[in-house]
C-alpha atoms as a PDB file:
ATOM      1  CA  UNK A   1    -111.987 137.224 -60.619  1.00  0.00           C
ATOM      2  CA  UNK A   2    -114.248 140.478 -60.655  1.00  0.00           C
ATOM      3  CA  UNK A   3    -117.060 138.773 -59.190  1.00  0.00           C
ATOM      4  CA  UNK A   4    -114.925 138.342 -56.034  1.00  0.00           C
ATOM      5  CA  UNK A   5    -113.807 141.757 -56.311  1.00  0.00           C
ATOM      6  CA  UNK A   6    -117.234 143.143 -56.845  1.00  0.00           C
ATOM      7  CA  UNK A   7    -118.375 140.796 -53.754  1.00  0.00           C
ATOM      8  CA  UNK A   8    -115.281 142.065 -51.432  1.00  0.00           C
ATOM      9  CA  UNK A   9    -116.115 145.705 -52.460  1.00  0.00           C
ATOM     10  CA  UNK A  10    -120.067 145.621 -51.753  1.00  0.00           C
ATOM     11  CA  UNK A  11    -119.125 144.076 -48.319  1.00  0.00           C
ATOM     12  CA  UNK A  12    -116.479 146.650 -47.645  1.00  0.00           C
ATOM     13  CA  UNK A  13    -119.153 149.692 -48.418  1.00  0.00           C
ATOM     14  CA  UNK A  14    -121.712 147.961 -45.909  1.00  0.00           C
ATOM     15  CA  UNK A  15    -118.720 148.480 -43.625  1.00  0.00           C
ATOM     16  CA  UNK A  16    -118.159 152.102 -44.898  1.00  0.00           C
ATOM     17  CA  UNK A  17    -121.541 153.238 -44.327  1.00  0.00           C
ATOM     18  CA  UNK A  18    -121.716 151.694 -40.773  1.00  0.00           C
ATOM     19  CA  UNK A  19    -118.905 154.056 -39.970  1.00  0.00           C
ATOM     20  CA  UNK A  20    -119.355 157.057 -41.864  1.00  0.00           C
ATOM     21  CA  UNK A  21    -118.041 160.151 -39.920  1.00  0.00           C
ATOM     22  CA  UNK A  22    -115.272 158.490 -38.014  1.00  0.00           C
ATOM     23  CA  UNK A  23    -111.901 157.788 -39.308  1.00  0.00           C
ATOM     24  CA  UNK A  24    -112.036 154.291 -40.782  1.00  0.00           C
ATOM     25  CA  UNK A  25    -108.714 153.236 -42.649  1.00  0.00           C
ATOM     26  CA  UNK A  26    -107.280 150.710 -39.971  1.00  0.00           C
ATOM     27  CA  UNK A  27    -111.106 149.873 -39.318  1.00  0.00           C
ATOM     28  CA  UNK A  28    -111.132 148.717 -42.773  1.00  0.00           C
ATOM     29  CA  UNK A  29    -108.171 146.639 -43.002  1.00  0.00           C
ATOM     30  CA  UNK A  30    -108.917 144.862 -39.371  1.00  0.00           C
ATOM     31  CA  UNK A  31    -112.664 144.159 -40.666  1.00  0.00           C
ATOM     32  CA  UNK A  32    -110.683 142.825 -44.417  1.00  0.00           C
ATOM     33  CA  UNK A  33    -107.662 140.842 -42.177  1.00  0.00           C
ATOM     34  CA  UNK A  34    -110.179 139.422 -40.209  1.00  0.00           C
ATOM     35  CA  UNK A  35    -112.827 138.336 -42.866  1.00  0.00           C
ATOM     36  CA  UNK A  36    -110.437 136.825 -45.655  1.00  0.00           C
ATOM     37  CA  UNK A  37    -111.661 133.519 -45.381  1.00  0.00           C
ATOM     38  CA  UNK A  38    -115.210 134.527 -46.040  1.00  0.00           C
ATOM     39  CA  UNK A  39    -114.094 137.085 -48.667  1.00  0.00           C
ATOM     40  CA  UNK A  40    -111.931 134.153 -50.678  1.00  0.00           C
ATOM     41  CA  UNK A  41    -114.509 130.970 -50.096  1.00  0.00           C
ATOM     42  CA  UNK A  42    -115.367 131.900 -54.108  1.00  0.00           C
ATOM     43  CA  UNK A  43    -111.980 131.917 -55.034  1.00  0.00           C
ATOM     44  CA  UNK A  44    -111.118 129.408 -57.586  1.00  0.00           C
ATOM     45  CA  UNK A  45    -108.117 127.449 -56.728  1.00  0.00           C
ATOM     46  CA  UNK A  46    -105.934 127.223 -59.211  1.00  0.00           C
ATOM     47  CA  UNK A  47    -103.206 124.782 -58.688  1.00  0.00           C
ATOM     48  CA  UNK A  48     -99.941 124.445 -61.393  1.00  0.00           C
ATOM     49  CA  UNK A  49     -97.691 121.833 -61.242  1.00  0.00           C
ATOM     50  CA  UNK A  50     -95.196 121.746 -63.887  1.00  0.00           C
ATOM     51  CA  UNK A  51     -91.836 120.535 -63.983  1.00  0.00           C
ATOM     52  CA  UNK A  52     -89.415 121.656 -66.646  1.00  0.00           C
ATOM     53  CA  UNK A  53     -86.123 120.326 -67.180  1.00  0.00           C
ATOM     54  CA  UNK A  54     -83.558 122.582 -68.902  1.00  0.00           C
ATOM     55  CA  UNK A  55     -81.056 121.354 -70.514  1.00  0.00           C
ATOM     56  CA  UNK A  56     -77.921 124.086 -71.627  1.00  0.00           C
ATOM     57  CA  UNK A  57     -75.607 123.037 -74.099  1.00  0.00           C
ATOM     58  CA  UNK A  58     -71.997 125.319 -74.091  1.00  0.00           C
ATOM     59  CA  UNK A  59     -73.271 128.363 -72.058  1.00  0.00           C
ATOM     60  CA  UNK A  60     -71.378 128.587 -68.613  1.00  0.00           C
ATOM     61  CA  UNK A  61     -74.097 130.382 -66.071  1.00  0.00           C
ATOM     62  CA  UNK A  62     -73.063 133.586 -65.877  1.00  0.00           C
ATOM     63  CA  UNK A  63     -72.732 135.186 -61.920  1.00  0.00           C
ATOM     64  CA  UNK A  64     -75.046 138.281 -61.907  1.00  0.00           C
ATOM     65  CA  UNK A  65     -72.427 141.583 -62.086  1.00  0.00           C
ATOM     66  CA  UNK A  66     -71.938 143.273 -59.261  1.00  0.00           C
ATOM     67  CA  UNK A  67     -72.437 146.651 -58.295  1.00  0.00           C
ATOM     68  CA  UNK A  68     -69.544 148.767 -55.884  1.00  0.00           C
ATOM     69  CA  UNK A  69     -70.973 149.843 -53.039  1.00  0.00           C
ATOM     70  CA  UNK A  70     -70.491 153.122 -52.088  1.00  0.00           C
ATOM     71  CA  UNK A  71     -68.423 154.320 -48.814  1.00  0.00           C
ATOM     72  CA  UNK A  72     -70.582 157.105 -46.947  1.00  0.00           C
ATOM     73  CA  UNK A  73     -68.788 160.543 -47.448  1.00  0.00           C
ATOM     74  CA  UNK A  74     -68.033 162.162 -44.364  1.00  0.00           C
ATOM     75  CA  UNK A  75     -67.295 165.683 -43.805  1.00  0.00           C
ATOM     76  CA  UNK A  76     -64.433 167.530 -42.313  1.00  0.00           C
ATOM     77  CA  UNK A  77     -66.167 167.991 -38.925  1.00  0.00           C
ATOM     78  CA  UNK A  78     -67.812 164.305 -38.666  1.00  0.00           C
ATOM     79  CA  UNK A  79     -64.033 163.330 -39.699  1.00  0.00           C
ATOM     80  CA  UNK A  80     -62.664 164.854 -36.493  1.00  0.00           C
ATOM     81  CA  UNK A  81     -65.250 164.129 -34.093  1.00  0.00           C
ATOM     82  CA  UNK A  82     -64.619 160.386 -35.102  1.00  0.00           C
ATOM     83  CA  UNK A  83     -60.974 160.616 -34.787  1.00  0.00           C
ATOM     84  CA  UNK A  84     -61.523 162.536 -31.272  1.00  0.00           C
ATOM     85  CA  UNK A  85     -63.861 159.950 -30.200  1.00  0.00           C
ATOM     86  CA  UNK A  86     -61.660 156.588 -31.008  1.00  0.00           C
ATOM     87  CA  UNK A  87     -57.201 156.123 -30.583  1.00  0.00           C
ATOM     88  CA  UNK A  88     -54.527 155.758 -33.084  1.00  0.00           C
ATOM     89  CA  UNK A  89     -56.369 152.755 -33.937  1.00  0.00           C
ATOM     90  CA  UNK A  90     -59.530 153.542 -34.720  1.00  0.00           C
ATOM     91  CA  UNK A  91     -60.660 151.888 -32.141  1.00  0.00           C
ATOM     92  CA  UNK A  92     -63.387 153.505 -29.393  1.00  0.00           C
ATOM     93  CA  UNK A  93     -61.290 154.098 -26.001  1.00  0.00           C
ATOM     94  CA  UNK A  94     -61.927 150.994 -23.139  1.00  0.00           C
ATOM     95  CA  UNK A  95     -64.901 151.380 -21.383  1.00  0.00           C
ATOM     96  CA  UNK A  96     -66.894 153.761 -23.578  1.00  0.00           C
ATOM     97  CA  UNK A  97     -70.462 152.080 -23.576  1.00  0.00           C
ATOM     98  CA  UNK A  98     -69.768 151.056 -19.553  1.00  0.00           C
ATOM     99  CA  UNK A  99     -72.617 152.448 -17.346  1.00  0.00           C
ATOM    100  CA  UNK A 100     -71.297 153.638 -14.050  1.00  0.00           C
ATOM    101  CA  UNK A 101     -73.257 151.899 -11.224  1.00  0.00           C
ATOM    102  CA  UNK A 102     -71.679 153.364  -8.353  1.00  0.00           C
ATOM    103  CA  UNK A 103     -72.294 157.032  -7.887  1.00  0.00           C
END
C-alpha cells in the first residue's frame, strides 16, 4: 500500500541523511535486506486460494512453436584455427588439456 511505501521511504531518508557525503547505494540495500521484516510488519496479507477447474471440449493443446536456433557464424580465420587445433575428426588431439607435472 502507499502507507508502507511512504513508511519504507521516510526510514530510508533517516538512513540517507546519516550518510550524506559517502557513497551509499550498497549501504542502502544492506540497511533495506536487513530491515524487511520491520519494513513489511504493516503489510496486509493477502492470501488467495482458488481452484478452477477447466474443462476443454474439442481443442487439442497446442505445443508452443518453436523457434531455430541459430549456429554461431564463424569466420575464415576462426575456421582454420579450429581445424588446426582438432584431427580429421573434429576431435581435439589426445592429451590437449594434460598439465605436464614433470619438468
Amino acid at each position: 500500500s502507499s502507507a508502507i511505501k511512504r513508511s519504507i521511504l521516510d526510514k530510508l531518508m533517516v538512513e540517507v541523511e546519516a550518510n550524506l557525503g559517502t557513497a551509499m547505494t550498497y549501504t542502502l540495500f544492506e540497511y533495506a535486506k536487513d530491515n524487511k521484516e520491520v519494513f513489511m510488519e504493516n503489510q496486509p496479507v493477502n492470501t488467495v486460494t482458488s481452484v478452477s477447474n477447466s474443462i476443454s471440449i474439442g481443442t487439442p493443446e497446442v505445443p508452443p512453436s518453436k523457434k531455430k536456433e541459430k549456429k554461431e557464424q564463424l569466420s575464415k580465420t576462426q575456421k582454420r584455427k579450429l581445424a588446426d587445433k582438432t584431427d580429421n575428426k573434429g576431435e581435439l588431439p589426445r592429451g590437449w588439456n594434460w598439465v605436464d607435472v614433470i619438468k
